[in-house]
N, C-alpha and C. Protein backbone atom coordinates (compact mmCIF):
# COMPACT_ATOMS: atom_id res chain seq x y z
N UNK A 1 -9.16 22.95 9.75
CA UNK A 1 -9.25 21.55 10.10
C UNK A 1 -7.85 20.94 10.13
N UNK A 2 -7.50 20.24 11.34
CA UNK A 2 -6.23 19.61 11.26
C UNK A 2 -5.83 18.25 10.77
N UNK A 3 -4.77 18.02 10.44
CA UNK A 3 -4.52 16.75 9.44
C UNK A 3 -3.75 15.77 10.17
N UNK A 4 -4.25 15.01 11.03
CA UNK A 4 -3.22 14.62 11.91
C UNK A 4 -2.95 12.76 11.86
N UNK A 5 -2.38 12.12 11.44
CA UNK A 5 -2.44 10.72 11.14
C UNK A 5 -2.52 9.54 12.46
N UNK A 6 -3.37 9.24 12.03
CA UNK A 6 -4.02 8.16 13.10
C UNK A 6 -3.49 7.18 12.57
N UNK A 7 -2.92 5.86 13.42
CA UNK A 7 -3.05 4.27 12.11
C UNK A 7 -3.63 3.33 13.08
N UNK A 8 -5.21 3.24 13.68
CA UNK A 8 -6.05 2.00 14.22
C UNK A 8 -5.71 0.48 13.09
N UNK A 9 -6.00 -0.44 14.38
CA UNK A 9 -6.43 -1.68 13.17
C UNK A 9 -7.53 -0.87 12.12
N UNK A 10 -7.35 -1.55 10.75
CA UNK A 10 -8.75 -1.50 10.26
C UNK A 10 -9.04 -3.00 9.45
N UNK A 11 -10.32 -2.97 10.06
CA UNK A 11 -10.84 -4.38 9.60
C UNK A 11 -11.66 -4.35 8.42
N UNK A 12 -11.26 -5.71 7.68
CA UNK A 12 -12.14 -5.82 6.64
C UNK A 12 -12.97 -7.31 6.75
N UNK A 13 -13.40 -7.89 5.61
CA UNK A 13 -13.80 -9.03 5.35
C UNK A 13 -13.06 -9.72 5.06
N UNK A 14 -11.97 -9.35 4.09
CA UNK A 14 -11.03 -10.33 3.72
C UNK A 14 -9.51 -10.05 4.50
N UNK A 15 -9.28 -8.87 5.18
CA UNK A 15 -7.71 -8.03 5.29
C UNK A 15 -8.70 -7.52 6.78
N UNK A 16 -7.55 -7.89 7.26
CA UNK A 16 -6.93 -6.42 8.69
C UNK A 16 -5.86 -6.15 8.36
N UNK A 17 -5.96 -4.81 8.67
CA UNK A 17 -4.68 -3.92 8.71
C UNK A 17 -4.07 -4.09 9.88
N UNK A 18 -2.96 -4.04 10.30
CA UNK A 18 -2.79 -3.86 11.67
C UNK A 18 -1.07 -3.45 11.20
N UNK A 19 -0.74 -2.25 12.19
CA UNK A 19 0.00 -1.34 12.16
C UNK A 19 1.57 -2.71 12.69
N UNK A 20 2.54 -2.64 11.32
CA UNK A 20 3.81 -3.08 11.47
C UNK A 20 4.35 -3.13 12.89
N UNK A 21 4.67 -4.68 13.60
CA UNK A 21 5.67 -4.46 14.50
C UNK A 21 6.89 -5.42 13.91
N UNK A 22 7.66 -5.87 15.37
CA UNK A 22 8.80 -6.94 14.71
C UNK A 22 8.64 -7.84 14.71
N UNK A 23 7.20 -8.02 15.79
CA UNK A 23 6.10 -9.86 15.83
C UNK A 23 6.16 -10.07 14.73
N UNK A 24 6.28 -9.08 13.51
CA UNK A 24 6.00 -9.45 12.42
C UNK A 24 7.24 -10.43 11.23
N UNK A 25 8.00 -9.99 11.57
CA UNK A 25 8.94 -10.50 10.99
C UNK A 25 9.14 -11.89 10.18
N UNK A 26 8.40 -12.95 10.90
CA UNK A 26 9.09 -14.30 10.58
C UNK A 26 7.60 -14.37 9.83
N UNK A 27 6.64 -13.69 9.95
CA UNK A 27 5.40 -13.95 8.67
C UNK A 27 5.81 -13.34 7.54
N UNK A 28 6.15 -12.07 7.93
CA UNK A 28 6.99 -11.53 6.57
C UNK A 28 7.32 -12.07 5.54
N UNK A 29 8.81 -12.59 6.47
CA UNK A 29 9.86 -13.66 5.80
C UNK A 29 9.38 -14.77 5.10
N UNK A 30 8.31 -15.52 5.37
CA UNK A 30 7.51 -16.58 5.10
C UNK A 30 7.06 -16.12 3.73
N UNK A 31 6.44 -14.87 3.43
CA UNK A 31 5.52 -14.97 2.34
C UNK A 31 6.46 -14.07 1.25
N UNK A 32 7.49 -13.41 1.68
CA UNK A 32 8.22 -12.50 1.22
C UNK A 32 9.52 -12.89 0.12
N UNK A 33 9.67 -14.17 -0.51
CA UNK A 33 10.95 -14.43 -0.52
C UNK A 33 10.82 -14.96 -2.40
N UNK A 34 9.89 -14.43 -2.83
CA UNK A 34 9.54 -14.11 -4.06
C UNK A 34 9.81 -13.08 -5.00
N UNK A 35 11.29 -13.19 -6.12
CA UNK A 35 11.66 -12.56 -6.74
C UNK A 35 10.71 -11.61 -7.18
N UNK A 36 10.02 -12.07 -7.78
CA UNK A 36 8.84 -11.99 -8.96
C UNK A 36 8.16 -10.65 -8.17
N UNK A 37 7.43 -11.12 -6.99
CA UNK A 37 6.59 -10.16 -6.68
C UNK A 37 7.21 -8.68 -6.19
N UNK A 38 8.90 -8.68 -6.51
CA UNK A 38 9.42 -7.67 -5.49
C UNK A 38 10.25 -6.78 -6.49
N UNK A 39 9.69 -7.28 -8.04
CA UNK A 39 10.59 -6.73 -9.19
C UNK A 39 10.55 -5.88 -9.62
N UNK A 40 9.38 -4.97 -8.76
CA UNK A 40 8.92 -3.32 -9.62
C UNK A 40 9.33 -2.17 -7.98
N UNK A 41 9.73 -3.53 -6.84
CA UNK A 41 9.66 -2.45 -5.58
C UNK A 41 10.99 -1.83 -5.68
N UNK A 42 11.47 -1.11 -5.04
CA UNK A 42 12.37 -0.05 -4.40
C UNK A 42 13.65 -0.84 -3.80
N UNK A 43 13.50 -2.22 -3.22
CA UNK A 43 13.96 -3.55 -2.87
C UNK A 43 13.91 -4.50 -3.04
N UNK A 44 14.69 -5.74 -3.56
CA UNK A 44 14.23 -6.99 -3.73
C UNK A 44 13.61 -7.88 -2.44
N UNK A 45 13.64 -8.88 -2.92
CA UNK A 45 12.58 -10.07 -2.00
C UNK A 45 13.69 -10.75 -0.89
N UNK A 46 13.23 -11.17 0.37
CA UNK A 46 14.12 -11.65 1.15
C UNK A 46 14.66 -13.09 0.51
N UNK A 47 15.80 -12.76 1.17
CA UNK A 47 16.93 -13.96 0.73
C UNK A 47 17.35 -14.90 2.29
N UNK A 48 16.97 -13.98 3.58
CA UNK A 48 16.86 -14.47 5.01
C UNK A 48 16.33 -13.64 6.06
N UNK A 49 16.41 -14.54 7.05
CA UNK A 49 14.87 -13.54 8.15
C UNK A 49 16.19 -12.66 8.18
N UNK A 50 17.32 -12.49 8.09
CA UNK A 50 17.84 -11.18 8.59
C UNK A 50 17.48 -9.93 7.67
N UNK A 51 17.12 -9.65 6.02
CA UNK A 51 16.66 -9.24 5.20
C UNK A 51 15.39 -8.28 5.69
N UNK A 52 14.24 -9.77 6.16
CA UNK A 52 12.77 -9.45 6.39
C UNK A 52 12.91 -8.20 7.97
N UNK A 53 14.23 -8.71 8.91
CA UNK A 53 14.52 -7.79 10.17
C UNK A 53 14.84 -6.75 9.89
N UNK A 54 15.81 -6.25 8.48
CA UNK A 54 15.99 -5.09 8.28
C UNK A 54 15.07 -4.36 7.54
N UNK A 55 14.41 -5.02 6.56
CA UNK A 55 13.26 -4.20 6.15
C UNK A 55 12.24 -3.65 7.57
N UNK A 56 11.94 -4.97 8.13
CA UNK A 56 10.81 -4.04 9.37
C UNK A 56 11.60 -2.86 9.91
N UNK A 57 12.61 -3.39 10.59
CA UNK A 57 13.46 -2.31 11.42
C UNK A 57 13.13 -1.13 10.78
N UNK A 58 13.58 -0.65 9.14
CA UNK A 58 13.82 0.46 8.46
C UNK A 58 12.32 0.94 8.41
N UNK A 59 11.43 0.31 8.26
CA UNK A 59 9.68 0.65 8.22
C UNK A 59 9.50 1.32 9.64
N UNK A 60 9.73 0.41 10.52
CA UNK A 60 9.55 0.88 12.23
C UNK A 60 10.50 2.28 12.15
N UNK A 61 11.56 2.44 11.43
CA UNK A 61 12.60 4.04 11.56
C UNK A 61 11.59 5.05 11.49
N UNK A 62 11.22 4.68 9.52
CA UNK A 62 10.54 5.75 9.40
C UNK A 62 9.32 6.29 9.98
N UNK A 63 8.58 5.14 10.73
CA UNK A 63 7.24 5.80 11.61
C UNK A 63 7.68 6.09 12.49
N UNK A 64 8.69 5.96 13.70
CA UNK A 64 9.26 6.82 14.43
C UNK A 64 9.11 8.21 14.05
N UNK A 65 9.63 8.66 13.16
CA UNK A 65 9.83 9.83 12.36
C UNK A 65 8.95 10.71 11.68
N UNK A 66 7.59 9.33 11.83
CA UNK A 66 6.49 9.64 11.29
C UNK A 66 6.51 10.13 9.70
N UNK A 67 7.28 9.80 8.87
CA UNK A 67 7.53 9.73 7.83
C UNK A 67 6.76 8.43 7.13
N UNK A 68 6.62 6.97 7.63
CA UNK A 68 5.75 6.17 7.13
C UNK A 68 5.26 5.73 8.03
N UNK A 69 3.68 5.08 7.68
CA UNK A 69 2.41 4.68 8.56
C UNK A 69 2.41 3.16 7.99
N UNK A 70 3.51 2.30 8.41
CA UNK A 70 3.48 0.49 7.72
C UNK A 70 2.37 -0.26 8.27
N UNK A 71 2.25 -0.81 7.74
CA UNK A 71 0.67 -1.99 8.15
C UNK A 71 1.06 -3.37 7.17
N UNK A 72 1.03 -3.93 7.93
CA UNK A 72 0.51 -5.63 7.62
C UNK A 72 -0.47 -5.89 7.34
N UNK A 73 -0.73 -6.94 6.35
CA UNK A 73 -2.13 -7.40 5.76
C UNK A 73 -2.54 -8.83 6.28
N UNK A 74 -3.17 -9.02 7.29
CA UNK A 74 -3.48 -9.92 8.07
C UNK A 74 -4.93 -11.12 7.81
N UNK A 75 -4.60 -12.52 7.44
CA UNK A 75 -6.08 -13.03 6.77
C UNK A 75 -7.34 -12.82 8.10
N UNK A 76 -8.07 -12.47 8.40
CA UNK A 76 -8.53 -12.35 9.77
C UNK A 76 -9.23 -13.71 10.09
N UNK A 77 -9.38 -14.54 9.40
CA UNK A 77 -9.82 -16.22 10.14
C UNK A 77 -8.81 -16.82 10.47
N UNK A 78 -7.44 -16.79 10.34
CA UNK A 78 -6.03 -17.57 10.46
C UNK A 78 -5.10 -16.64 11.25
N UNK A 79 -5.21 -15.62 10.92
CA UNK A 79 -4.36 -14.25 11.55
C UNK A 79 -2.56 -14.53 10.30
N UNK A 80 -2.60 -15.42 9.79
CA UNK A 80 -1.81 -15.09 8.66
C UNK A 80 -1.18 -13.92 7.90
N UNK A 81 -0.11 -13.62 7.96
CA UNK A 81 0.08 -12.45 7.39
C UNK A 81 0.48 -12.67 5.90
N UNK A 82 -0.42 -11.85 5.10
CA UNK A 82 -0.47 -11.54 3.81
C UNK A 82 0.46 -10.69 2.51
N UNK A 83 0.91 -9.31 3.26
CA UNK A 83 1.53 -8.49 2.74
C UNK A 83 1.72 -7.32 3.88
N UNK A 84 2.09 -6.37 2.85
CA UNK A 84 2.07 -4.83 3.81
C UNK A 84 1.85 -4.32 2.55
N UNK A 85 1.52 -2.90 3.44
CA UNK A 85 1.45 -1.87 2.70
C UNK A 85 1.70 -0.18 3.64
N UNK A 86 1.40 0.93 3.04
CA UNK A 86 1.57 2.01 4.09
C UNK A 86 1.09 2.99 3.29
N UNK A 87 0.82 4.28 4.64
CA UNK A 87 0.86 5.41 4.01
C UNK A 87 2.52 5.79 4.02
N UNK A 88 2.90 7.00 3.09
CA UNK A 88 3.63 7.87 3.12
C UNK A 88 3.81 9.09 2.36
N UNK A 89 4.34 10.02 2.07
CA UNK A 89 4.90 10.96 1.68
C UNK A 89 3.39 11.76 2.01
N UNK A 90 3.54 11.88 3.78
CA UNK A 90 2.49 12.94 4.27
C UNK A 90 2.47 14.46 4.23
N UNK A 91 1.24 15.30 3.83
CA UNK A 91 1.63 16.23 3.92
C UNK A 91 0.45 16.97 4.41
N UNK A 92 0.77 17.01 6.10
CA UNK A 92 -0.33 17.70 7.04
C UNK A 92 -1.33 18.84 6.33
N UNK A 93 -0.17 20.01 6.02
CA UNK A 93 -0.68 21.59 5.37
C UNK A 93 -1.62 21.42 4.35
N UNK A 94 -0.85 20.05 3.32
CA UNK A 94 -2.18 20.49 1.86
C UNK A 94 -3.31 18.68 2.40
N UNK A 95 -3.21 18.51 3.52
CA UNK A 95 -3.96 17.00 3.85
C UNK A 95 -3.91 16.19 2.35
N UNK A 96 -2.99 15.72 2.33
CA UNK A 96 -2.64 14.81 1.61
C UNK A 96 -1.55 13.98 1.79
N UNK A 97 -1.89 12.16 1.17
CA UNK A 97 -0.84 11.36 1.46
C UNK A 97 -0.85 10.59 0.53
N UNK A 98 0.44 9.27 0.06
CA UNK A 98 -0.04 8.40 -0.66
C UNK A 98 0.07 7.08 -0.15
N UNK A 99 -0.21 6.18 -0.91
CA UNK A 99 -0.79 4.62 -0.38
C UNK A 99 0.86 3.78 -1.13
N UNK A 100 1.37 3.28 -0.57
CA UNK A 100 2.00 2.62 -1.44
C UNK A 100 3.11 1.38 -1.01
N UNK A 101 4.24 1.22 -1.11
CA UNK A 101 5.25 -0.20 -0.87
C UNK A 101 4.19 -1.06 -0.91
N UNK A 102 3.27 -1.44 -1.26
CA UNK A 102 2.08 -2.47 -1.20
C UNK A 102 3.28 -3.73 -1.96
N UNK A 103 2.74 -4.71 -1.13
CA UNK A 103 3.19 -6.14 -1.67
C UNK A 103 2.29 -7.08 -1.06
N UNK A 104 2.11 -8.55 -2.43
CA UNK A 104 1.30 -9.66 -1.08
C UNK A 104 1.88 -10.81 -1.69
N UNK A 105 1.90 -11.80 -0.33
CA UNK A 105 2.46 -13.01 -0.95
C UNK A 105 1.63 -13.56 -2.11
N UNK A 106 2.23 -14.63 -2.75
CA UNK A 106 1.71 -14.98 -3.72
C UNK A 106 0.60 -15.56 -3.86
N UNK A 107 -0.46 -16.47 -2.75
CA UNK A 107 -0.88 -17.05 -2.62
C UNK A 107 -2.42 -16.10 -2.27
N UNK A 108 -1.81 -14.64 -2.44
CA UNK A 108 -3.20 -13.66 -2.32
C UNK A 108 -3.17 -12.92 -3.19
N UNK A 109 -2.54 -12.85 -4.51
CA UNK A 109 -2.34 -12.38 -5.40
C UNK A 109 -3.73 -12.60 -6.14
N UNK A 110 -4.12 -11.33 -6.89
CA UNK A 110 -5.66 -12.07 -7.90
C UNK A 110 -6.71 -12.06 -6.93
N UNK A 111 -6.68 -11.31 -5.90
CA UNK A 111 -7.86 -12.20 -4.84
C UNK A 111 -8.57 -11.02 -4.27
N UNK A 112 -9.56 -10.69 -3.55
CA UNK A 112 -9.91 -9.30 -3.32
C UNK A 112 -9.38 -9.00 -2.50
N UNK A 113 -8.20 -9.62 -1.54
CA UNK A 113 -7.42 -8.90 -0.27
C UNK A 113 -6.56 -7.36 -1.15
N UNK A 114 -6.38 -7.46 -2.18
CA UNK A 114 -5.96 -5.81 -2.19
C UNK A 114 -6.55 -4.83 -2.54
N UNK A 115 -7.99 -5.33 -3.33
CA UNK A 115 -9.32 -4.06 -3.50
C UNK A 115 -9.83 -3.87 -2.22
N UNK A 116 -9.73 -4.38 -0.85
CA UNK A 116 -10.32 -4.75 -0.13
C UNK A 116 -9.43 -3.49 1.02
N UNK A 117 -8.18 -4.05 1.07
CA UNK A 117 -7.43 -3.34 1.55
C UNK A 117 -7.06 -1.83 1.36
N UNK A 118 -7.30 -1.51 -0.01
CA UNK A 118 -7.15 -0.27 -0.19
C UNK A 118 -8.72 0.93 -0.26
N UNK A 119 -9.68 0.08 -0.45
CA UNK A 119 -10.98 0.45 0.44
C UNK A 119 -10.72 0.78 1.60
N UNK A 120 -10.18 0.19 2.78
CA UNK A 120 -9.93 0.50 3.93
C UNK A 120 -8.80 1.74 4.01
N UNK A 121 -8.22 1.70 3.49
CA UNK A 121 -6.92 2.68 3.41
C UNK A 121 -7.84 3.93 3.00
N UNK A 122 -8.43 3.58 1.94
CA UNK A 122 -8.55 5.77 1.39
C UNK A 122 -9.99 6.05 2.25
N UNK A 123 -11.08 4.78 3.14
CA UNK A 123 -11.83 5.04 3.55
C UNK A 123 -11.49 6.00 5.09
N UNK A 124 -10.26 5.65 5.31
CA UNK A 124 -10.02 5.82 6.59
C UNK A 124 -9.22 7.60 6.02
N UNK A 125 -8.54 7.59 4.66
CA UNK A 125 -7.83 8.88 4.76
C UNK A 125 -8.75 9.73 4.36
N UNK A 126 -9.89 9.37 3.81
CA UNK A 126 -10.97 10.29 3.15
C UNK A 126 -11.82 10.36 4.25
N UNK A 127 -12.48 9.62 4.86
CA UNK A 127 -13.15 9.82 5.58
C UNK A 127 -13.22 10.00 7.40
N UNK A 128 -11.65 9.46 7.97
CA UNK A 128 -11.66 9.67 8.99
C UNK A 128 -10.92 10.80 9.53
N UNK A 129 -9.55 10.30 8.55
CA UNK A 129 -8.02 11.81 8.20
C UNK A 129 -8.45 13.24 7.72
N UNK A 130 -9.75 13.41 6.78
CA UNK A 130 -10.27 14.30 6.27
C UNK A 130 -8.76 14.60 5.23
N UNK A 131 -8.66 13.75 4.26
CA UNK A 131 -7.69 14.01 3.02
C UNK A 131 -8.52 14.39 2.38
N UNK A 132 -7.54 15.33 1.33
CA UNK A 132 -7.76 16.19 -0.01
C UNK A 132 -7.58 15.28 -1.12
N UNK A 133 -6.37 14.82 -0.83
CA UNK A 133 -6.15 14.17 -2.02
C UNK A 133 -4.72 12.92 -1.73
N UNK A 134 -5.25 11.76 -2.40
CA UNK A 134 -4.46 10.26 -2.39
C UNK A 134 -3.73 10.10 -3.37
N UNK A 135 -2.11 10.05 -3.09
CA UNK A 135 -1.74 9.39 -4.31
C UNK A 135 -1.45 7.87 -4.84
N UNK A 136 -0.93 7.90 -5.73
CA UNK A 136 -0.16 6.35 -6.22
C UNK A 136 0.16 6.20 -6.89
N UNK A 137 1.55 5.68 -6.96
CA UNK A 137 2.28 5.68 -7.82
C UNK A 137 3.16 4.27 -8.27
N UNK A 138 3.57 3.80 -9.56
CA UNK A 138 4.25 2.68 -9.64
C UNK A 138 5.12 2.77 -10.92
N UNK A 139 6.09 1.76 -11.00
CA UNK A 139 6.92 2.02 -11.62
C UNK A 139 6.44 2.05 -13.33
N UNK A 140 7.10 2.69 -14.45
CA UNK A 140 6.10 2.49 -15.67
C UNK A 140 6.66 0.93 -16.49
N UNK A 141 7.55 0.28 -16.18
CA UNK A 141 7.25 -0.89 -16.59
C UNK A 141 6.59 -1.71 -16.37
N UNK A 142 5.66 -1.68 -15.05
CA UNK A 142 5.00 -2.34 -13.85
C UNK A 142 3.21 -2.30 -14.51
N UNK A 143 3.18 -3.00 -15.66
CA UNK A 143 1.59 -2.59 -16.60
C UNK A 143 0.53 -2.96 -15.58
N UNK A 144 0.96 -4.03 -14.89
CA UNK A 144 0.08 -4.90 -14.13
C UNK A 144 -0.67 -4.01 -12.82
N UNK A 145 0.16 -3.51 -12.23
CA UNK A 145 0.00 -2.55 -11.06
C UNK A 145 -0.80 -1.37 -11.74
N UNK A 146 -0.60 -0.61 -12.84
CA UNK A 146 -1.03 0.60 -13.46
C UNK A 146 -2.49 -0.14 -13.66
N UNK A 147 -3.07 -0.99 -14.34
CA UNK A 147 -4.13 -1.49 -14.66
C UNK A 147 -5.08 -1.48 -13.01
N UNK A 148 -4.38 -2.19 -11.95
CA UNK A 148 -4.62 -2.50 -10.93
C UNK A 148 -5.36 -1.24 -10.47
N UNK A 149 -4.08 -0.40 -10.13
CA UNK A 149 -4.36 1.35 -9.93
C UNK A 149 -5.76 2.04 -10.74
N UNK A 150 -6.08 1.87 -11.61
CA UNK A 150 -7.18 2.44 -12.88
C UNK A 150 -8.29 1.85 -12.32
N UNK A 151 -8.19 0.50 -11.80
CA UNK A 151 -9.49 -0.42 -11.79
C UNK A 151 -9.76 -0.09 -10.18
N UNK A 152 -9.28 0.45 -9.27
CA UNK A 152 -9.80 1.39 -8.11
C UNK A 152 -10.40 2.81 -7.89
N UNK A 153 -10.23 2.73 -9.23
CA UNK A 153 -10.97 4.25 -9.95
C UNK A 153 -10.25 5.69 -9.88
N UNK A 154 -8.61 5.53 -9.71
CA UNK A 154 -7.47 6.98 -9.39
C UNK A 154 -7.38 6.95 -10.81
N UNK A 155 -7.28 8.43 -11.03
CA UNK A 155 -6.54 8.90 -12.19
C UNK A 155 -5.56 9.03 -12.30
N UNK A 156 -4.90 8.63 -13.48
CA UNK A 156 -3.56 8.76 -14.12
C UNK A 156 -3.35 9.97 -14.56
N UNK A 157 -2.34 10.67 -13.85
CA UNK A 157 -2.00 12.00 -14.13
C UNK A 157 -0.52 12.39 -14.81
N UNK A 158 0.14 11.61 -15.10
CA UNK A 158 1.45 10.99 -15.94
C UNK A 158 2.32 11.07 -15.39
N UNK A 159 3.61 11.13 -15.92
CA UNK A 159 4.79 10.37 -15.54
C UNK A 159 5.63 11.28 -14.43
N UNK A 160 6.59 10.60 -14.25
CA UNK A 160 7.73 11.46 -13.50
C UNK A 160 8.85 10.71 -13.88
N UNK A 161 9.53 11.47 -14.93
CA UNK A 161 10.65 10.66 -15.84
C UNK A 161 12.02 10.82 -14.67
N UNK A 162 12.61 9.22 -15.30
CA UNK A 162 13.80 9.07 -14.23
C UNK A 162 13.86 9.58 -13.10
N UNK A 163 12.65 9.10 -11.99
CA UNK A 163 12.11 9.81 -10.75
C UNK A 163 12.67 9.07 -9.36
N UNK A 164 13.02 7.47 -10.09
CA UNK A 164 13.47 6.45 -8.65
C UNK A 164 15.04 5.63 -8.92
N UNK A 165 16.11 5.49 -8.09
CA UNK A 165 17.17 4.92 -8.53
C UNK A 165 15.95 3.25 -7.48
N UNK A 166 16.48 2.34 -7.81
CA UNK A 166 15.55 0.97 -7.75
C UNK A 166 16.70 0.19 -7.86
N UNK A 167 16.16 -1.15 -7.49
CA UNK A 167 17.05 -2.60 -7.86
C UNK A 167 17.98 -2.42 -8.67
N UNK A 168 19.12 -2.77 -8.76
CA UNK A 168 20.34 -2.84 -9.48
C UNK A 168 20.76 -1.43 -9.99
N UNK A 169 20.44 -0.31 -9.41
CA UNK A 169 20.50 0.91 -9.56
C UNK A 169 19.87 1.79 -10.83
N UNK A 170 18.82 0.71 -11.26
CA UNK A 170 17.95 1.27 -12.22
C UNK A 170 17.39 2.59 -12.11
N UNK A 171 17.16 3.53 -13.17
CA UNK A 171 16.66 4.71 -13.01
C UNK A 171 15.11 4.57 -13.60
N UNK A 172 14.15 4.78 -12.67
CA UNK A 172 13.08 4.21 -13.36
C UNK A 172 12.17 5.61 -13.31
N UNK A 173 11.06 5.69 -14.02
CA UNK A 173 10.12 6.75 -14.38
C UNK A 173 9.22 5.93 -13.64
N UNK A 174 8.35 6.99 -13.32
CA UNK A 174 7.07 6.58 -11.75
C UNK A 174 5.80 7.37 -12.67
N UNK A 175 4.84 6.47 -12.37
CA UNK A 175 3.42 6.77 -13.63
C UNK A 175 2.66 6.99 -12.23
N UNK A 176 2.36 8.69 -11.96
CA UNK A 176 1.50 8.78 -11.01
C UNK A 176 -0.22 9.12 -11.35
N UNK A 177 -1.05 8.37 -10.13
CA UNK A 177 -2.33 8.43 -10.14
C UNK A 177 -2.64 9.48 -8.79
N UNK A 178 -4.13 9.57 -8.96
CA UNK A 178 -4.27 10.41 -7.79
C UNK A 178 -6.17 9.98 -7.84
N UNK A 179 -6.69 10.10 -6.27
CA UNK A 179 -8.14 10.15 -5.98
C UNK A 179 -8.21 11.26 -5.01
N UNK A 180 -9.12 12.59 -5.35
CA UNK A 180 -9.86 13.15 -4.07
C UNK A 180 -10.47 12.91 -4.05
N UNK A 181 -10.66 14.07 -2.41
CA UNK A 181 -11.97 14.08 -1.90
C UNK A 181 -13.38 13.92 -2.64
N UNK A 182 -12.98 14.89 -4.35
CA UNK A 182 -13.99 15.24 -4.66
C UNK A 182 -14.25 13.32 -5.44
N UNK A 183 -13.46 12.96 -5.85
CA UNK A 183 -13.71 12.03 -6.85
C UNK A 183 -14.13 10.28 -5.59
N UNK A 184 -14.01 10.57 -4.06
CA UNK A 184 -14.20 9.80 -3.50
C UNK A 184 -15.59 9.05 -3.28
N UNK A 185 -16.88 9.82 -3.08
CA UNK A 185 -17.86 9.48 -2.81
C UNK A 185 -17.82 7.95 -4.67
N UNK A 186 -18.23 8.49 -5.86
CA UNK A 186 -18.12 7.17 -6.89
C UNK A 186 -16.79 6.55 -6.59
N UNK A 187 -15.73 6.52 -6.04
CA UNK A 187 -15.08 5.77 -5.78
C UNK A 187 -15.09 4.77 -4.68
N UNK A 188 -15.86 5.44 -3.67
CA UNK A 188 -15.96 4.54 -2.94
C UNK A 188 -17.50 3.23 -3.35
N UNK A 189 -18.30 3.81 -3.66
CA UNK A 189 -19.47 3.10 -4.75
C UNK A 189 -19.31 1.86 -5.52
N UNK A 190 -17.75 2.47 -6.30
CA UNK A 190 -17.38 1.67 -7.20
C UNK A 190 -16.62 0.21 -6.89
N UNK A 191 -16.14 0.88 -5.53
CA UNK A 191 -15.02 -0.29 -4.88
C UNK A 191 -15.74 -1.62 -4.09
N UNK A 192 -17.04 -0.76 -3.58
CA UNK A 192 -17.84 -1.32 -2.35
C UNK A 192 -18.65 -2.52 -3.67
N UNK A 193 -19.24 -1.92 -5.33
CA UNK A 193 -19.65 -3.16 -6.21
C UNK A 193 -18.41 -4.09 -6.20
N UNK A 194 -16.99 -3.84 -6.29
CA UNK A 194 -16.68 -4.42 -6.30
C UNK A 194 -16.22 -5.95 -6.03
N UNK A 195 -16.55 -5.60 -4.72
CA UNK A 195 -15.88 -6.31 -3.31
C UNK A 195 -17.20 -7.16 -3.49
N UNK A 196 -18.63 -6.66 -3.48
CA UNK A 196 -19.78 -7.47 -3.44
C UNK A 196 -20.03 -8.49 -4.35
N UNK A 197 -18.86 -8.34 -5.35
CA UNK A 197 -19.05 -9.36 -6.57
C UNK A 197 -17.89 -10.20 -6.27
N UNK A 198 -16.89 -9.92 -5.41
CA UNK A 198 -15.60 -11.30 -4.79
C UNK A 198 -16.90 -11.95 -4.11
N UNK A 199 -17.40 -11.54 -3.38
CA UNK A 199 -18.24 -12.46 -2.63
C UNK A 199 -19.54 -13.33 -2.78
């Protein structure tokens, strides 16, 4: 069976996905410019749309390259853009990928646009990609995200000490999770009560 990465819109109730362009940019910039939410990423928060241009640009590199699959998180009654997120670190041979740079502005923070969104994400790698296995990973000072991660039902499979140089050239340890195939069917169960109780 071949492993080959597709990235369609995918629609939800609360989130569309829709695959990163540079239209995107000035929504980006808009919701993006929040220290706070950008303090566990790989990059800080924009400081000007030229910031939010080079982040897309560098997102648009790597899917060229097919190295990352970026998506925007879109409100679908407003068409508002929310966050991003992506696949990356693909790996055709063992069909496996992980979910991750996830960020949302603040104003969707707490809300089911990211249980919602990542339903769509492993529904589409589990069930359309035919993945083995999903990862995710976040930084280990980052409690909030690790809790987040647990309560989508991935296992914590532990650390990877001094694994990321980060913001201010921090050396940070990465607390990885993981969901298969096998653990997908109650995961997806679990996600779908979820979502039925936002609503």
């Amino acid at each position: 069976m071949t492993f080959t990465i597709q990235q369609p819109v995918l629609e939800g109730q609360h989130v569309r996905l829709e695959p990163l362009s540079e239209a995107h940019v000035d929504g980006l910039f808009d919701i993006g410019q929040q220290q706070d939410d950008w303090a566990y990423l790989p990059t800080g928060a924009f400081t000007s749309r030229a910031d939010a241009e080079q982040w897309v640009q560098q997102g648009l590199a790597f899917a060229r390259k097919e190295l990352h699959y970026p998506y925007v998180l879109v409100e679908p009654a407003t068409g508002d853009l929310m966050g991003s997120t992506r696949y990356l670190n693909v790996r055709p041979r063992d069909h496996g990928l992980e979910i991750g740079y996830t960020w949302l502005g603040r104003d969707y923070q707490r809300t089911a646009v990211n249980t919602e969104a990542k339903f769509l994400l492993l529904r589409h790698a589990f069930e359309t990609l035919g993945a083995f296995r999903v990862e995710l990973k976040t930084d280990a000072r980052n409690l909030r995200s690790q809790k987040a991660i647990e309560r989508l039902g991935a296992k914590r499979e532990g650390v990877l000490r001094r694994h990321m140089v980060v913001q201010d050239g921090y050396v940070r340890d990465s607390v990885m999770f993981s969901i298969t195939d096998l653990d997908w069917p109650e995961v997806r169960v679990g996600l779908l009560e979820k979502l039925a109780n936002r609503n």
